[in-house]
Protein backbone atom coordinates (compact mmCIF):
# COMPACT_ATOMS: atom_id res chain seq x y z
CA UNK A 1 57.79 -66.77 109.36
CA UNK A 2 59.52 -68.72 107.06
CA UNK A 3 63.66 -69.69 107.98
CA UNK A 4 65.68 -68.76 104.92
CA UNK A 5 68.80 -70.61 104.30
CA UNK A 6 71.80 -68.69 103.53
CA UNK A 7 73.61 -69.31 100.34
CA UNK A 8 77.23 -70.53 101.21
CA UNK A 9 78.74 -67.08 99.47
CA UNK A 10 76.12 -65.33 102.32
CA UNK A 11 78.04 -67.60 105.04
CA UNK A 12 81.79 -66.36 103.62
CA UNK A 13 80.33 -63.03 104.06
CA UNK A 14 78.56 -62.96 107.47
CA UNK A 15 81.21 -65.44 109.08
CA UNK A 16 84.26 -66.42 107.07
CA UNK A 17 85.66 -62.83 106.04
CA UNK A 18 85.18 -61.65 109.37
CA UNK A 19 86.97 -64.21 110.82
CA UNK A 20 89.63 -63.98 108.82
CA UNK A 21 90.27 -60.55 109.53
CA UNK A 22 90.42 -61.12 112.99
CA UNK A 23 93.05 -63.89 112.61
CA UNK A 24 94.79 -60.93 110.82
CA UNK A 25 94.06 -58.26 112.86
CA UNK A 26 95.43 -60.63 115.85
CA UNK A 27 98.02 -61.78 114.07
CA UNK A 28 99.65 -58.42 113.25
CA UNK A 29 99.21 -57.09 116.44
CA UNK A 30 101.33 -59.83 117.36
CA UNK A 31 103.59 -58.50 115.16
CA UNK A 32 103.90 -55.24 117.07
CA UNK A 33 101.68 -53.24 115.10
CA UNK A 34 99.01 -50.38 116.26
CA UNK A 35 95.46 -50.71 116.14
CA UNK A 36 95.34 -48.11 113.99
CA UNK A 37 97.76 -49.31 111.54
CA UNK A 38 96.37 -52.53 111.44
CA UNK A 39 92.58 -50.21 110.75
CA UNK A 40 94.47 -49.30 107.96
CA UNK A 41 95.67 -52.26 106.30
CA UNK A 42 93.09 -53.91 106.64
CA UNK A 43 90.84 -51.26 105.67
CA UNK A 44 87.86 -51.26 108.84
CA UNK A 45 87.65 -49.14 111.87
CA UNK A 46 89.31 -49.14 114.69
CA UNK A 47 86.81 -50.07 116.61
CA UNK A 48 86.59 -53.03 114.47
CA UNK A 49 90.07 -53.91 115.38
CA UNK A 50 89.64 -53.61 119.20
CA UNK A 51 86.52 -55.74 119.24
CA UNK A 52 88.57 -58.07 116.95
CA UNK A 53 91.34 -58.59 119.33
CA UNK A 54 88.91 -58.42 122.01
CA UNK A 55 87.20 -61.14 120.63
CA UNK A 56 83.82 -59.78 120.80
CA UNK A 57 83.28 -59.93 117.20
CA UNK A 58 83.71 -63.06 114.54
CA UNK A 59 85.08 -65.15 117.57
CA UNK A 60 82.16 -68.11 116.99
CA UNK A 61 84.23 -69.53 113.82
CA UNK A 62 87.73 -71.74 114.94
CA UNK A 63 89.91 -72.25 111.84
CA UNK A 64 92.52 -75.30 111.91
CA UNK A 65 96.12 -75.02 112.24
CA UNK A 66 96.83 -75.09 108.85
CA UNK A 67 94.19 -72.07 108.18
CA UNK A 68 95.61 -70.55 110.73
CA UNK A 69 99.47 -70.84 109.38
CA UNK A 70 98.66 -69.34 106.19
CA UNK A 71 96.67 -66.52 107.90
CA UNK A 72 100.46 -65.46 109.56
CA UNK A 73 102.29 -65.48 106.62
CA UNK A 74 99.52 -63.47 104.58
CA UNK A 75 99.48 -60.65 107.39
CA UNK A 76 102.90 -60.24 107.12
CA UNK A 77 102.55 -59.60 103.31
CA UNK A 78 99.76 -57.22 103.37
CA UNK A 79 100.98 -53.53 102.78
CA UNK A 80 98.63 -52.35 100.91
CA UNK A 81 94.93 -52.48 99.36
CA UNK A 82 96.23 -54.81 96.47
CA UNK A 83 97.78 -56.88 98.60
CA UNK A 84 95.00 -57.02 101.17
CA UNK A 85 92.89 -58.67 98.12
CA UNK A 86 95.27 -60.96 97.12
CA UNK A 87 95.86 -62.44 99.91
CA UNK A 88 92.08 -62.45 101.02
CA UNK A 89 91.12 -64.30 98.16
CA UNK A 90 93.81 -66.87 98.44
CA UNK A 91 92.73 -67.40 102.45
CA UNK A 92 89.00 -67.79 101.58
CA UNK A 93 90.09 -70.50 98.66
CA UNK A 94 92.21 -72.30 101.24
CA UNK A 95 88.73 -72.20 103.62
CA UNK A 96 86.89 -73.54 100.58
CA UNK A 97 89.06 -75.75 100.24
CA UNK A 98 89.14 -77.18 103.63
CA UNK A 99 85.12 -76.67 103.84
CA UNK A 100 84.82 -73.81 106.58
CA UNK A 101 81.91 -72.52 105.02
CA UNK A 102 79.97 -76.36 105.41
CA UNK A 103 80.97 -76.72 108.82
CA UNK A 104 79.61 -73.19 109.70
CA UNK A 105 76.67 -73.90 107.71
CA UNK A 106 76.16 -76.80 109.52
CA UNK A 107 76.41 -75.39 112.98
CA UNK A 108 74.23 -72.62 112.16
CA UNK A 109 71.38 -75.39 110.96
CA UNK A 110 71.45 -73.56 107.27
CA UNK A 111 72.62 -76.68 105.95
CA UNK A 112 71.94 -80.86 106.58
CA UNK A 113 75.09 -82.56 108.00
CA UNK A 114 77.45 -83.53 104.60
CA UNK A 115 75.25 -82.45 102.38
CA UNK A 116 77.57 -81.40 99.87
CA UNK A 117 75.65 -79.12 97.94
CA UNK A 118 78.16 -76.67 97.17
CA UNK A 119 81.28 -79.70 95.78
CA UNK A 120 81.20 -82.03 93.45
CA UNK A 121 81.37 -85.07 95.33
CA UNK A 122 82.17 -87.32 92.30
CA UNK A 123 85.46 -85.51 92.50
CA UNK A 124 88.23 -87.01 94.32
CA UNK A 125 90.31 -83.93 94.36
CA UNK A 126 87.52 -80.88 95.68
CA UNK A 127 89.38 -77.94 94.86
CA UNK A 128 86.18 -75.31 95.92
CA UNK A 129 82.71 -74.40 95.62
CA UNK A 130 81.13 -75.82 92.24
């Protein structure tokens, strides 16, 4: 059987969104809110929720301080499904940006240490997947 490497969108997918919503799900429970208003927001299950604040699911990826920051402020700004996706697609830029996705690729051996395949590297300034 032959390994197939996951494409780095495949990796945002199957690890970073996941994780993200768990930082968001924790974070807003945090906050004070129920499991099943944070269900809602977020738009899974409940039973996604517990096993996010459990930590039984998307608990392999660690995000840095700074991810994590910006992962507060968005839960407090999501109230609805608009601003769910806004603020998702500004956290997975900022994990672009900082190269989650190539350090999970990495660890998961779908990808050769600093490869680089999915930047520029003649770029001084990497602003996100090429």
């Amino acid at each position: 059987m032959v390994k197939r490497v996951l494409q780095p969108q495949e990796v945002e997918v199957f690890y970073v969104l996941p994780a993200i919503r768990r930082e968001l799900a924790l974070s807003m429970k945090r906050a004070g809110k129920s499991q099943k208003d944070i269900a809602q927001l977020l738009g899974i299950t409940g039973a996604a929720v517990s096993q996010y604040v459990s930590k039984k699911r998307a608990a392999q990826v660690k995000f840095t301080l700074p991810l994590i920051d910006a992962i507060e402020k968005s839960s407090q700004k999501i109230i609805n499904e608009v601003s769910l996706m806004r603020e998702t697609q500004r956290l997975l830029t900022l994990a672009r940006n900082e190269r989650v996705v190539c350090q999970i690729h990495e660890s998961i051996g779908g990808a050769p240490k600093g490869c680089g395949a999915c930047f520029d590297e003649k770029e001084t300034n990497v602003k996100g997947p090429v």
